[in-house]
PDB file of N, CA and C in Angstrom:
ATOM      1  N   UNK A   1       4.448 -98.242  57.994  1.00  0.00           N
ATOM      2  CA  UNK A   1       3.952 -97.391  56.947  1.00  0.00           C
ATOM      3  C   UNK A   1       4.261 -95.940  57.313  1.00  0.00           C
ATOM      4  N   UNK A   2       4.481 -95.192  56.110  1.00  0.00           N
ATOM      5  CA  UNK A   2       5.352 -93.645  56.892  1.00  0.00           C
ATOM      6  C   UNK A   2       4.010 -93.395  56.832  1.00  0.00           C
ATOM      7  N   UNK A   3       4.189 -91.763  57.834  1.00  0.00           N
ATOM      8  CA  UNK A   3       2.654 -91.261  57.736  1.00  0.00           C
ATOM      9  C   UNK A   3       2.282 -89.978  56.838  1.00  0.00           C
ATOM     10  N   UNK A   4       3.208 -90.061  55.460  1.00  0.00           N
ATOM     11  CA  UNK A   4       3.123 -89.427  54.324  1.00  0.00           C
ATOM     12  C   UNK A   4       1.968 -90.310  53.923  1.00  0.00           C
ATOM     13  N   UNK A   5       2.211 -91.060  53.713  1.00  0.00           N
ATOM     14  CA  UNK A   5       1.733 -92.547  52.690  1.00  0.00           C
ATOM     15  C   UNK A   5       0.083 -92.554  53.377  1.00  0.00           C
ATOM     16  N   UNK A   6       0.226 -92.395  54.709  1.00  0.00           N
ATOM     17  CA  UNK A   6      -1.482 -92.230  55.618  1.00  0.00           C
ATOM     18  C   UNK A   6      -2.226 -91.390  55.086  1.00  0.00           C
ATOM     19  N   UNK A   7      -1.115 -89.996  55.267  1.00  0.00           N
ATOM     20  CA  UNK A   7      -1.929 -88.909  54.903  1.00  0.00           C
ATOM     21  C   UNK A   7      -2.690 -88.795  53.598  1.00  0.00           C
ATOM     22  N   UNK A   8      -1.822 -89.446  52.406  1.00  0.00           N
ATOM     23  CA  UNK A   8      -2.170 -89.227  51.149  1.00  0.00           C
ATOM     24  C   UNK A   8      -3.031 -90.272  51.097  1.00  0.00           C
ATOM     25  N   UNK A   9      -3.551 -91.299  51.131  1.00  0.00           N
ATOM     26  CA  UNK A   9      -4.601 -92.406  51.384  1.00  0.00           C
ATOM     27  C   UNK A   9      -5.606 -91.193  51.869  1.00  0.00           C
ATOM     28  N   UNK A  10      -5.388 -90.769  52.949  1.00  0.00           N
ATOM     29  CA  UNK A  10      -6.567 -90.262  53.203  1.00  0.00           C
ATOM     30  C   UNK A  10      -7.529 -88.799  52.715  1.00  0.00           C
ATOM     31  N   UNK A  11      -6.456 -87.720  51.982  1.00  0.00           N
ATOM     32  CA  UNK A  11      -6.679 -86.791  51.051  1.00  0.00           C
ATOM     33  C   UNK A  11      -6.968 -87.343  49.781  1.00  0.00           C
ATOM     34  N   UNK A  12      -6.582 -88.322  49.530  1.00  0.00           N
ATOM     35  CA  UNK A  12      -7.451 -89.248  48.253  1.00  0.00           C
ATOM     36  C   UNK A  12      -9.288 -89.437  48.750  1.00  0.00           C
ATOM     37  N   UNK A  13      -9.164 -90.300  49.823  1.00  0.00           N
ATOM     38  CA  UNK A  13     -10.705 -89.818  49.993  1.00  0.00           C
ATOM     39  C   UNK A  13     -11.328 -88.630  50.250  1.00  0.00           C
ATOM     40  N   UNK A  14     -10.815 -88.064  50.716  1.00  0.00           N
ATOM     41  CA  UNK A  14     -10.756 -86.384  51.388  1.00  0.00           C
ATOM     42  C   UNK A  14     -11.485 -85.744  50.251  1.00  0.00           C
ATOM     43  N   UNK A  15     -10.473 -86.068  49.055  1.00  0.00           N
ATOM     44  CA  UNK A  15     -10.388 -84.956  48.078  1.00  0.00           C
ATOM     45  C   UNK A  15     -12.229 -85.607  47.145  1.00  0.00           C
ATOM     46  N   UNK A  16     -12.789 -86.626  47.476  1.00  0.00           N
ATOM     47  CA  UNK A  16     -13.334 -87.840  47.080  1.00  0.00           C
ATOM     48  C   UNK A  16     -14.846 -87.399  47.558  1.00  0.00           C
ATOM     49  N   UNK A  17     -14.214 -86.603  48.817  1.00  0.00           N
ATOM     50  CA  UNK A  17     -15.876 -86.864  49.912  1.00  0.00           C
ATOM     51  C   UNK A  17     -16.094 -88.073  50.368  1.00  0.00           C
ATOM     52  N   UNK A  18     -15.311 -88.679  50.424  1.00  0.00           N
ATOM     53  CA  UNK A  18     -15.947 -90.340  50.549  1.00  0.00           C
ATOM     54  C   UNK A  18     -16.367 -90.777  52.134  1.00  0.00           C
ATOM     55  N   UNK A  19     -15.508 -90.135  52.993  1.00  0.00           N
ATOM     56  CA  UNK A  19     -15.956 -89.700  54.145  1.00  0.00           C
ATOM     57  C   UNK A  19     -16.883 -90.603  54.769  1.00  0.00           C
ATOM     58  N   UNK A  20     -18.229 -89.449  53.966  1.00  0.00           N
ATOM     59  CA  UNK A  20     -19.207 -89.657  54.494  1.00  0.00           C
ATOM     60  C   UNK A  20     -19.973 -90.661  54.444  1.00  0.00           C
ATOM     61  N   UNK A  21     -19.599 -91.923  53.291  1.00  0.00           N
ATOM     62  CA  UNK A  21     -20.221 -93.123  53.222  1.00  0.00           C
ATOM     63  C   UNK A  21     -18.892 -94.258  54.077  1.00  0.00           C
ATOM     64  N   UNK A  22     -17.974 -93.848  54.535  1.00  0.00           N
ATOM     65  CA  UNK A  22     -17.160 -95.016  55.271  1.00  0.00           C
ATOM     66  C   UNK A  22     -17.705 -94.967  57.078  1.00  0.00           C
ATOM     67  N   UNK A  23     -18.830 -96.055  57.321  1.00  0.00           N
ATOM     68  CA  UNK A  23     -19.146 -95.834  58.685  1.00  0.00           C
ATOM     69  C   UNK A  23     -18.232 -97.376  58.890  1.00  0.00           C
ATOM     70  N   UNK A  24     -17.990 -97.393  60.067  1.00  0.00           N
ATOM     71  CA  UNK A  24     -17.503 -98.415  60.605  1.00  0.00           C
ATOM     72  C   UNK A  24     -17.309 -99.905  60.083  1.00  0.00           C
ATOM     73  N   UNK A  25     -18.815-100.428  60.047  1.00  0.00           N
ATOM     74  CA  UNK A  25     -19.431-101.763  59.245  1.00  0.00           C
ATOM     75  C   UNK A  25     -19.271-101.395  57.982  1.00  0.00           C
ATOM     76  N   UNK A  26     -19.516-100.841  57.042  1.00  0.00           N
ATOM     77  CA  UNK A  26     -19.010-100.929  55.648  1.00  0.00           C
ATOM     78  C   UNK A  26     -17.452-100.620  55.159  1.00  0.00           C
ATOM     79  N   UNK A  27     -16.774-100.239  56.748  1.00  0.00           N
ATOM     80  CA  UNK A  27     -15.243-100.103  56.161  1.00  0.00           C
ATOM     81  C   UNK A  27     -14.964-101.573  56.558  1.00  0.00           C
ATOM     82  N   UNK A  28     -15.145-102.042  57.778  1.00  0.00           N
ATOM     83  CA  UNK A  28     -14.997-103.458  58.109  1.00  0.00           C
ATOM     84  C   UNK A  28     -15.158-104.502  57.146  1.00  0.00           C
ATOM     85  N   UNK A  29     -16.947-104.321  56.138  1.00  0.00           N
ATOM     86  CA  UNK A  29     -17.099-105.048  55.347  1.00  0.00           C
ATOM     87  C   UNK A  29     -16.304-104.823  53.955  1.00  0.00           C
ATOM     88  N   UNK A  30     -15.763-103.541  53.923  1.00  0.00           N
ATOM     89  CA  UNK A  30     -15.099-103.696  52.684  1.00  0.00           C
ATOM     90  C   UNK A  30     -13.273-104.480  52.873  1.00  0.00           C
ATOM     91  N   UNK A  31     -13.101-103.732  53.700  1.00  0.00           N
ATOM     92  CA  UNK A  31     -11.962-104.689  54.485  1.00  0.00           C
ATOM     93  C   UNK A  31     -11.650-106.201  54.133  1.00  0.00           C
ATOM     94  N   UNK A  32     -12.514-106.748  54.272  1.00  0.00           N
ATOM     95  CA  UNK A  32     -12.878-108.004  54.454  1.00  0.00           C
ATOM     96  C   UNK A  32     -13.219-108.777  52.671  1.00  0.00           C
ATOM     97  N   UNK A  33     -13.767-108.374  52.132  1.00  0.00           N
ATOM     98  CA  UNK A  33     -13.891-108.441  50.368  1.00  0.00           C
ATOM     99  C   UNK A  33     -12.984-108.166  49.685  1.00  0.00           C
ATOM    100  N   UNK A  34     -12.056-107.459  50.429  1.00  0.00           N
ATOM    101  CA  UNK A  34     -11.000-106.575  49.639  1.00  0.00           C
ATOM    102  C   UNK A  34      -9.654-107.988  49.840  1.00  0.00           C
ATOM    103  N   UNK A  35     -10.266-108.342  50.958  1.00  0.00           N
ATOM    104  CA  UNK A  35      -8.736-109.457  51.665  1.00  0.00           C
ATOM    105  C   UNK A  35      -9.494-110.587  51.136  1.00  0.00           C
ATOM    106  N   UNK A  36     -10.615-110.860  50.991  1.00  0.00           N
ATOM    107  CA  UNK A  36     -11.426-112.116  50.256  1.00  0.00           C
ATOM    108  C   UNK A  36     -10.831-112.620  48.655  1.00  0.00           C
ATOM    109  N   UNK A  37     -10.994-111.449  47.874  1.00  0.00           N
ATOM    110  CA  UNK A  37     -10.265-110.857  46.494  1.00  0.00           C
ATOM    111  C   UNK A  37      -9.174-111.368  46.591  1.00  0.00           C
ATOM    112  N   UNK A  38      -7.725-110.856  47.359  1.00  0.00           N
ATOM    113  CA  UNK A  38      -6.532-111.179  47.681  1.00  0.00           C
ATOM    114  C   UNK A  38      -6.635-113.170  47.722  1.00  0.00           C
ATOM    115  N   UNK A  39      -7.075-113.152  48.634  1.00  0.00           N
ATOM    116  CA  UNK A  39      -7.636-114.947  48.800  1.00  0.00           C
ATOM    117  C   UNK A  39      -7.719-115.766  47.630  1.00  0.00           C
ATOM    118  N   UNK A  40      -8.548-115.037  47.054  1.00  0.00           N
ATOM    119  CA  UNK A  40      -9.267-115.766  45.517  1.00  0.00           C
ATOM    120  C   UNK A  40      -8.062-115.989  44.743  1.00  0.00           C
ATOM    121  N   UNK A  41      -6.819-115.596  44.458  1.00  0.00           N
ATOM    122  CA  UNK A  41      -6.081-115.526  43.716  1.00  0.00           C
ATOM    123  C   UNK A  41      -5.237-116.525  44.060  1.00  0.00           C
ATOM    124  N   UNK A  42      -5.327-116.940  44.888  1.00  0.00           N
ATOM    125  CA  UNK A  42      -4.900-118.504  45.435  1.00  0.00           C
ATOM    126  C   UNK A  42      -5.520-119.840  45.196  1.00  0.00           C
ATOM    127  N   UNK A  43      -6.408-119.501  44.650  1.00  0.00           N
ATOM    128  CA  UNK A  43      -8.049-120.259  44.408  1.00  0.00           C
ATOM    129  C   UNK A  43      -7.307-121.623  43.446  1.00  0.00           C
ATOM    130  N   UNK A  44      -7.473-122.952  44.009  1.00  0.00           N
ATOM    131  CA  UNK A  44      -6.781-123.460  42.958  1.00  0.00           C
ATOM    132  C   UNK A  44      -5.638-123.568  42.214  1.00  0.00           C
ATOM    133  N   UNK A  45      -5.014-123.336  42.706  1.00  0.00           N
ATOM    134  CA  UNK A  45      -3.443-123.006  43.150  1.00  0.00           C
ATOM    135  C   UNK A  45      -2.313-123.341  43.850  1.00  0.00           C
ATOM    136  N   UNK A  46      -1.032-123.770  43.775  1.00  0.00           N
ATOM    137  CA  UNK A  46      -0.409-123.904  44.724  1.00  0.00           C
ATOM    138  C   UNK A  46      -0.064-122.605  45.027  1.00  0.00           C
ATOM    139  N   UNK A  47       0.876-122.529  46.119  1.00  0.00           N
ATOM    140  CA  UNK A  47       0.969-121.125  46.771  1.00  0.00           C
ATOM    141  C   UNK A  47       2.326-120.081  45.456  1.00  0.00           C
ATOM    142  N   UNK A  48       2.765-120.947  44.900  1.00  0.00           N
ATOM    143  CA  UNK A  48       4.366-121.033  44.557  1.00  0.00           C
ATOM    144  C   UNK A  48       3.671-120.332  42.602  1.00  0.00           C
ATOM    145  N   UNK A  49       2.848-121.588  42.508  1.00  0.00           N
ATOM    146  CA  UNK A  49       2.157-120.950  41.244  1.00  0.00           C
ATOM    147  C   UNK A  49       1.130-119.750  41.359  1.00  0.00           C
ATOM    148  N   UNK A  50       0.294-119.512  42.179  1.00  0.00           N
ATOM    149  CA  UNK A  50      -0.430-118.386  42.612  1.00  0.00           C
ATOM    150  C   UNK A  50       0.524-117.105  42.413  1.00  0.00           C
ATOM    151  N   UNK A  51       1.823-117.234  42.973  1.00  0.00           N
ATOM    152  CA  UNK A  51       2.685-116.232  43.532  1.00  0.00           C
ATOM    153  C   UNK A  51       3.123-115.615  42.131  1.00  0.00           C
ATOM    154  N   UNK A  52       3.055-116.963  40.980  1.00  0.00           N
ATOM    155  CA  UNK A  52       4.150-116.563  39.575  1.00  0.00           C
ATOM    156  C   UNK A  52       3.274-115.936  38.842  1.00  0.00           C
ATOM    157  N   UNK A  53       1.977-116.283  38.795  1.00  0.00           N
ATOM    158  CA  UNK A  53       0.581-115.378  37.929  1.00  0.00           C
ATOM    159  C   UNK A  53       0.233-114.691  38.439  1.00  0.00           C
ATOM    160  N   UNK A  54      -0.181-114.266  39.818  1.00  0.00           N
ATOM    161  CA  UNK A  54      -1.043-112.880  40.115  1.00  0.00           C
ATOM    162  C   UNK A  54      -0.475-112.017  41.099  1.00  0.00           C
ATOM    163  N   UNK A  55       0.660-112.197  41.291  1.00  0.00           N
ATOM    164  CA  UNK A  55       2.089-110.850  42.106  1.00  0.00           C
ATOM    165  C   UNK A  55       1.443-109.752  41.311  1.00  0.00           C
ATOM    166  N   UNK A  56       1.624-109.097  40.438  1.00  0.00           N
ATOM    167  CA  UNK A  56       1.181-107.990  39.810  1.00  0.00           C
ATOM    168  C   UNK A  56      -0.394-107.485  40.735  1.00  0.00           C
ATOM    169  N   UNK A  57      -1.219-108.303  40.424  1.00  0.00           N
ATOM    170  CA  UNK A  57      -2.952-108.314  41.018  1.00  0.00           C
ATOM    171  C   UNK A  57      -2.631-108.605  42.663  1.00  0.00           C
ATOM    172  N   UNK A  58      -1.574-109.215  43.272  1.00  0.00           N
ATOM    173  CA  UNK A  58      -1.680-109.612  44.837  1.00  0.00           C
ATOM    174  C   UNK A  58      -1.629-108.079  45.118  1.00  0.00           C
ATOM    175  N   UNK A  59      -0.364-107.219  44.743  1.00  0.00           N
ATOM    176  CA  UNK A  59      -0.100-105.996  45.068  1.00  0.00           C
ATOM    177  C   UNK A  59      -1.075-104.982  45.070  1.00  0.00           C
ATOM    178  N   UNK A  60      -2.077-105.448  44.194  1.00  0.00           N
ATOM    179  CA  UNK A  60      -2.951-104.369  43.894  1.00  0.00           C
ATOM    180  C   UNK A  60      -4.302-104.385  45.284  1.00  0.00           C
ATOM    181  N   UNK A  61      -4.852-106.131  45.196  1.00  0.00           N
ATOM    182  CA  UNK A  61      -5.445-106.257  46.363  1.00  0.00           C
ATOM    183  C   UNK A  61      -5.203-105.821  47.506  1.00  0.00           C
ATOM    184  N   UNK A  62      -3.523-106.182  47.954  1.00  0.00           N
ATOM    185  CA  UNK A  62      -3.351-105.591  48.994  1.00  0.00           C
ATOM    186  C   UNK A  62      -3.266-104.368  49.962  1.00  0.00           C
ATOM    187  N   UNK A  63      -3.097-103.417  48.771  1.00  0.00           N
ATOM    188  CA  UNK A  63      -2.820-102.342  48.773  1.00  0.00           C
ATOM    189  C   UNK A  63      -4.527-101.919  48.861  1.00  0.00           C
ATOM    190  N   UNK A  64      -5.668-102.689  48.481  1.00  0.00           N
ATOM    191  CA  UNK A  64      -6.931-102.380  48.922  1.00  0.00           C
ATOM    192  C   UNK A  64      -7.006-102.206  50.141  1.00  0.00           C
ATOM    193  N   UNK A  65      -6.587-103.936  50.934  1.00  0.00           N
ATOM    194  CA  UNK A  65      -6.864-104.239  52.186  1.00  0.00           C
ATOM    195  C   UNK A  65      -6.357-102.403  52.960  1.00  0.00           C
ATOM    196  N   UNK A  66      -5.041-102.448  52.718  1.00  0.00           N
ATOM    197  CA  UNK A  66      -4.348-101.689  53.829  1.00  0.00           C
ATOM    198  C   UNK A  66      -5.222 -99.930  53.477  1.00  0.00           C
ATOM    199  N   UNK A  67      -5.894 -99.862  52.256  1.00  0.00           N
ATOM    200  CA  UNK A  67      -6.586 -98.547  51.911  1.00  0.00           C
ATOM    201  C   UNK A  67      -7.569 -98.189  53.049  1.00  0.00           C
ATOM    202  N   UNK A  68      -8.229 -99.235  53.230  1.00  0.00           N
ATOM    203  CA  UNK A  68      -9.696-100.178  53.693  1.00  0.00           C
ATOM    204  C   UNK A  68      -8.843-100.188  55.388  1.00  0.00           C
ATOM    205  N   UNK A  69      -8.246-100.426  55.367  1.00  0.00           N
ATOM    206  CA  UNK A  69      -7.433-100.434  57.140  1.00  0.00           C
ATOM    207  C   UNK A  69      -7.586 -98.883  57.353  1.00  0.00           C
ATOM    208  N   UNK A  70      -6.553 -98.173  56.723  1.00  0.00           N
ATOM    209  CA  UNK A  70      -6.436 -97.078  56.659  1.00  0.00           C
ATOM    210  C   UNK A  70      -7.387 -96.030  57.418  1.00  0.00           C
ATOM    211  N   UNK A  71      -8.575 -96.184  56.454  1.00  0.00           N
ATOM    212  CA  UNK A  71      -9.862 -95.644  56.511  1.00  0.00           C
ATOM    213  C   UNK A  71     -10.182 -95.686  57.809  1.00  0.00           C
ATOM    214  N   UNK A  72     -10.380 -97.218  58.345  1.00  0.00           N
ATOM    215  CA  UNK A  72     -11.375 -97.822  59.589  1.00  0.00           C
ATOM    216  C   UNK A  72     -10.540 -97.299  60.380  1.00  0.00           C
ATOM    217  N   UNK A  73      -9.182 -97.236  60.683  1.00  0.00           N
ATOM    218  CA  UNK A  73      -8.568 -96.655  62.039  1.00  0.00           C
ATOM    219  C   UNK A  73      -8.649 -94.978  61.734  1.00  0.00           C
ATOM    220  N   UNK A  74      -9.071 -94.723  60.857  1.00  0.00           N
ATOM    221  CA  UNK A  74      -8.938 -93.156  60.499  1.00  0.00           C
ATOM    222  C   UNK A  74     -10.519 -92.713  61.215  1.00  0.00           C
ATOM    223  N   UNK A  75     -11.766 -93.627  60.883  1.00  0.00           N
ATOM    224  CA  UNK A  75     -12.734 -93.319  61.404  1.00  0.00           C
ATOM    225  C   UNK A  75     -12.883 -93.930  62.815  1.00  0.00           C
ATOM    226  N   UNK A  76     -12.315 -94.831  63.229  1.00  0.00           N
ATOM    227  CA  UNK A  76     -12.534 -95.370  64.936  1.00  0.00           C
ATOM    228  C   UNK A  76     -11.250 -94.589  66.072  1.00  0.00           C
ATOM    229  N   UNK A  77     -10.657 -93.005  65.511  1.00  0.00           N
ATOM    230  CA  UNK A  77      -9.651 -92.728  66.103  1.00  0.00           C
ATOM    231  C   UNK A  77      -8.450 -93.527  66.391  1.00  0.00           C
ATOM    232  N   UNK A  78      -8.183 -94.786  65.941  1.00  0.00           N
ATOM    233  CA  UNK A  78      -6.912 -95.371  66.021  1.00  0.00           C
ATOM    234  C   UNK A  78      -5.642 -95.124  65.441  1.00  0.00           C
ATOM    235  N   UNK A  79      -5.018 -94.844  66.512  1.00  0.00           N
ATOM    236  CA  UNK A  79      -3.727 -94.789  65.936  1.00  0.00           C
ATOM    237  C   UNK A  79      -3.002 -95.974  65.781  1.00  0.00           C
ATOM    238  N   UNK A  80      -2.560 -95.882  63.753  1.00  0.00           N
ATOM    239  CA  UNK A  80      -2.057 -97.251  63.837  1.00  0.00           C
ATOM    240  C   UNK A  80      -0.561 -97.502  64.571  1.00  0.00           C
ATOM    241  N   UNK A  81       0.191 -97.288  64.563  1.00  0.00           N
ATOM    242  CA  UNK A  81       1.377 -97.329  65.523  1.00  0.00           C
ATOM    243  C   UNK A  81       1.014 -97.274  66.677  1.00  0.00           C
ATOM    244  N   UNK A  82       0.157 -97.570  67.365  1.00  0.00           N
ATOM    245  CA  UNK A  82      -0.318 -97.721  68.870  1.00  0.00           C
ATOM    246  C   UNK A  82      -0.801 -98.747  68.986  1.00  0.00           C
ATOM    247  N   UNK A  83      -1.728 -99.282  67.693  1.00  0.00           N
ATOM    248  CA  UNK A  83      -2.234-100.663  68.001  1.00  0.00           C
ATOM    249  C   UNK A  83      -1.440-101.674  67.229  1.00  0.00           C
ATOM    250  N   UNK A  84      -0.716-101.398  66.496  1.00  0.00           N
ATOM    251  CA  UNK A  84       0.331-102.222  65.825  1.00  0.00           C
ATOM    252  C   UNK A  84       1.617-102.612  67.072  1.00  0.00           C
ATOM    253  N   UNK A  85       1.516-101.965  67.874  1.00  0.00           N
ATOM    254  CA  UNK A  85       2.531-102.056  69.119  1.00  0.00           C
ATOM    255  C   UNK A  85       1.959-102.749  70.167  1.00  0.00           C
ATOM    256  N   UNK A  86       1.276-102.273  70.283  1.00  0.00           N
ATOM    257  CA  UNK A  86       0.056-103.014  71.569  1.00  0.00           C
ATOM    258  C   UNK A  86       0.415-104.749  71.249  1.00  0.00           C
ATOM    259  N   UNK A  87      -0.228-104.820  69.829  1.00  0.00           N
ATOM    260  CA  UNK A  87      -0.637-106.218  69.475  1.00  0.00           C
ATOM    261  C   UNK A  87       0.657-106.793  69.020  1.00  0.00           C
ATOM    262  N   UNK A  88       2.005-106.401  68.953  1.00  0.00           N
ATOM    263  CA  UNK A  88       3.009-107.079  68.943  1.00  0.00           C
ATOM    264  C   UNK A  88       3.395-107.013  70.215  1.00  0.00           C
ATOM    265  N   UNK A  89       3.314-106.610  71.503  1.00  0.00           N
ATOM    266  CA  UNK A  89       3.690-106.835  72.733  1.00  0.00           C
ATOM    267  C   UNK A  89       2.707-107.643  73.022  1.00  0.00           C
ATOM    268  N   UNK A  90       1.623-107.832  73.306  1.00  0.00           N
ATOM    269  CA  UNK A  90       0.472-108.666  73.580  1.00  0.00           C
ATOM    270  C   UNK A  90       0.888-110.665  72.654  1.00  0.00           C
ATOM    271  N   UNK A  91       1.137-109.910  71.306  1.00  0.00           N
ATOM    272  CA  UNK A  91       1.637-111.333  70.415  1.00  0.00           C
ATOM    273  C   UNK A  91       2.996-112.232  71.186  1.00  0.00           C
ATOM    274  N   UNK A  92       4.037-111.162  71.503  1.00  0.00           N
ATOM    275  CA  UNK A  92       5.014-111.294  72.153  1.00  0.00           C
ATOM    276  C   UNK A  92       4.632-112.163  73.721  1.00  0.00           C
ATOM    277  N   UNK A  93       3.906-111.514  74.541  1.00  0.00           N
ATOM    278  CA  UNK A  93       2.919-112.653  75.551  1.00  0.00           C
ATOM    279  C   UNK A  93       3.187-113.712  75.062  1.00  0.00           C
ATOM    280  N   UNK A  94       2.056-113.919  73.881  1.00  0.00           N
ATOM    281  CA  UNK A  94       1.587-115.194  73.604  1.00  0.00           C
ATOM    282  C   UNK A  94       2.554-116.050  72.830  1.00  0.00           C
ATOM    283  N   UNK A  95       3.644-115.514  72.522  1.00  0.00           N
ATOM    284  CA  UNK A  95       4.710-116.238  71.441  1.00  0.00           C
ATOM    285  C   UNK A  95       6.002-116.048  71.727  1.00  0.00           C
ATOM    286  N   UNK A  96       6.576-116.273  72.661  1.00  0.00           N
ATOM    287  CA  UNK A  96       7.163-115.982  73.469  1.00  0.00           C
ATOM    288  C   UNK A  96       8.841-116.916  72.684  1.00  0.00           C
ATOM    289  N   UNK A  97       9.775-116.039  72.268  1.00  0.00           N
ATOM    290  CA  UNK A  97      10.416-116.381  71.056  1.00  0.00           C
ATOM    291  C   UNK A  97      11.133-118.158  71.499  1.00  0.00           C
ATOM    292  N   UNK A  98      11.622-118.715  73.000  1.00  0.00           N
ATOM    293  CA  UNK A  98      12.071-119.578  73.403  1.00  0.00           C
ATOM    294  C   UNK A  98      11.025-120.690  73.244  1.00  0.00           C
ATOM    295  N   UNK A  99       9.770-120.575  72.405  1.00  0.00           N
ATOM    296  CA  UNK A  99       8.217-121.377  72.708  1.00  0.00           C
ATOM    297  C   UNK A  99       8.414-121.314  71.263  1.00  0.00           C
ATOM    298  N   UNK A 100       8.292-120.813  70.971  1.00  0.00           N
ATOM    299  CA  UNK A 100       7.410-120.308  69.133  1.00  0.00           C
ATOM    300  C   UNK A 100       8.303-120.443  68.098  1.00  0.00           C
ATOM    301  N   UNK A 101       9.840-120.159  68.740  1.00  0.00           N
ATOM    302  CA  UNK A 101      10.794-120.316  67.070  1.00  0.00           C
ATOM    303  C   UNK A 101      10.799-121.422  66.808  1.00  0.00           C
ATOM    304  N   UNK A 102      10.925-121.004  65.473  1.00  0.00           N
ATOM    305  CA  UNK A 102      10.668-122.550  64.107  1.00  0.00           C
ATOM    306  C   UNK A 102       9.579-123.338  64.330  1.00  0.00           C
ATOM    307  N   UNK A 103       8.316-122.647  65.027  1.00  0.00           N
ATOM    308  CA  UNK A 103       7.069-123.421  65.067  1.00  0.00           C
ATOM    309  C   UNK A 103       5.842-122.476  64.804  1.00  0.00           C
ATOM    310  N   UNK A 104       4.853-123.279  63.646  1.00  0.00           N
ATOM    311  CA  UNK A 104       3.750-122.747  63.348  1.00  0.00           C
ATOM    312  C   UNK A 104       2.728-122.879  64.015  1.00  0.00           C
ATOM    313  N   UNK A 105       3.107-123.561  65.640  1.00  0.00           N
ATOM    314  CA  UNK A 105       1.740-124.268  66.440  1.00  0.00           C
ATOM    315  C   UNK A 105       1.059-122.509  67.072  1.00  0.00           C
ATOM    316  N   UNK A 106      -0.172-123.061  67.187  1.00  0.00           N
ATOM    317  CA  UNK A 106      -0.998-121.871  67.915  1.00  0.00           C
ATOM    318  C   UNK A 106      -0.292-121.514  69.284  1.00  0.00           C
ATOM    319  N   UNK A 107      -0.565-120.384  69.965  1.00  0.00           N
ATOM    320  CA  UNK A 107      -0.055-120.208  71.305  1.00  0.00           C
ATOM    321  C   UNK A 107      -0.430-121.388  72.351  1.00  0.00           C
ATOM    322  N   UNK A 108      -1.956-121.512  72.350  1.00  0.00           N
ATOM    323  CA  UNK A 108      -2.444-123.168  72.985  1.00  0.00           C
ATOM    324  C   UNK A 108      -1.360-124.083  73.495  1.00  0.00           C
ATOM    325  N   UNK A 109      -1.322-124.427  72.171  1.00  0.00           N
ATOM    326  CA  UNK A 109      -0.604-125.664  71.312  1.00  0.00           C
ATOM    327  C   UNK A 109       0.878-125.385  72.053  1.00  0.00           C
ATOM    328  N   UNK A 110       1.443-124.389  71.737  1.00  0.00           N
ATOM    329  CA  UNK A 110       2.918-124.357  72.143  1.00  0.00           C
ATOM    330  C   UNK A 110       2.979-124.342  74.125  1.00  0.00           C
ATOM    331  N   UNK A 111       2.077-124.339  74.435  1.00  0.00           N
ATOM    332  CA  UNK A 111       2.449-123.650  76.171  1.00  0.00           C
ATOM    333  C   UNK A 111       1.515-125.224  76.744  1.00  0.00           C
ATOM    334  N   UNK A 112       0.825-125.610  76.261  1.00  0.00           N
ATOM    335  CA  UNK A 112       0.495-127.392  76.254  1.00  0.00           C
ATOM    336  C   UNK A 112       1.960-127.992  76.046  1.00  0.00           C
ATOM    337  N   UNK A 113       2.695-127.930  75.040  1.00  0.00           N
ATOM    338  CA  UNK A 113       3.779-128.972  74.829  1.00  0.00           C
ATOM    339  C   UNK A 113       5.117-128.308  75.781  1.00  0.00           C
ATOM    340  N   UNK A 114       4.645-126.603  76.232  1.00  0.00           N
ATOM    341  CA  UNK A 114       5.995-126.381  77.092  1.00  0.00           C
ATOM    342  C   UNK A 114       6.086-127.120  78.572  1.00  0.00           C
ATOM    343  N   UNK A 115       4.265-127.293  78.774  1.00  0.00           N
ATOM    344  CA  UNK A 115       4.146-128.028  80.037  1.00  0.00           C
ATOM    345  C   UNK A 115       4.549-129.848  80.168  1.00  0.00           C
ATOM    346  N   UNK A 116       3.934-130.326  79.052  1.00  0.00           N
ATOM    347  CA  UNK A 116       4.405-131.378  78.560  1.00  0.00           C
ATOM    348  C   UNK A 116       6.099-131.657  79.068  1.00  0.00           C
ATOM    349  N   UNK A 117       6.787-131.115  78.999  1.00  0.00           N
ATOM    350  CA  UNK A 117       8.263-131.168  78.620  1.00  0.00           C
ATOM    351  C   UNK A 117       8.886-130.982  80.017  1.00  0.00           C
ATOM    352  N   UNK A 118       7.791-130.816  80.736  1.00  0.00           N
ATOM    353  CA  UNK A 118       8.307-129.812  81.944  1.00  0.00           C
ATOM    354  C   UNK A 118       8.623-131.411  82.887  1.00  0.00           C
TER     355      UNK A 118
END
C-alpha cells in the first residue's frame, strides 16, 4: 500500500476527529465486523457465485477491513511495512517454499510429512 493512500485514510479521520473514539479494542472490534461483513457475502454460496454477485460490495468491505487496519497500526505505533515484513520472514520459517509449494497443509502438517519422508 503506497503511503499516500495511509496518509489520506488517515486525514479522512483526522479531518473527522475520529481519533478520539478509535482505542485499541474498538479498532480491533471493528476490524473484525468489518471482515465478518466481507464473510457474509459468501453466506450460502459457492465461492465462484459469491465472487459474480457481490465483487462490487467485496471491494467495498474490504477496503473497510484495511481502513480499520489502518487506524489500529496508526494507534499501536506500527509500522505497517515492518510488520508486514517481519511476518513474511517469520511465514517464510514456517513455509519454507521446498515444504509448502502446491500445498494448502498447515506448517504442522507439512514438517510432520517432511519427517515422514525422511
Amino acid at each position: 500500500m503506497k503511503q499516500e493512500t495511509i496518509d489520506k485514510a488517515l486525514l479522512f479521520r483526522d479531518e473527522r476527529n475520529w481519533s478520539q473514539f478509535h482505542n485499541p479494542k474498538d479498532l480491533a472490534l471493528s476490524l473484525s465486523l468489518e471482515a465478518s461483513e466481507l464473510l457474509e457475502l459468501f453466506q450460502w454460496k459457492s465461492s465462484e457465485e459469491a465472487v459474480a454477485v457481490n465483487e462490487a460490495k467485496m471491494k467495498e468491505e474490504l477496503a473497510d477491513v484495511l481502513l480499520y487496519a489502518i487506524s489500529f497500526a496508526d494507534r499501536m505505533g506500527f509500522d505497517l511495512d515492518e510488520i508486514i515484513l517481519d511476518k513474511l520472514e517469520k511465514n517464510g520459517r514456517k513455509y519454507p517454499v521446498e515444504l509448502a509449494k502446491d500445498s494448502k497443509e498447515k506448517y504442522d502438517a507439512l514438517k510432520r510429512a517432511h519427517k515422514e519422508d525422511k
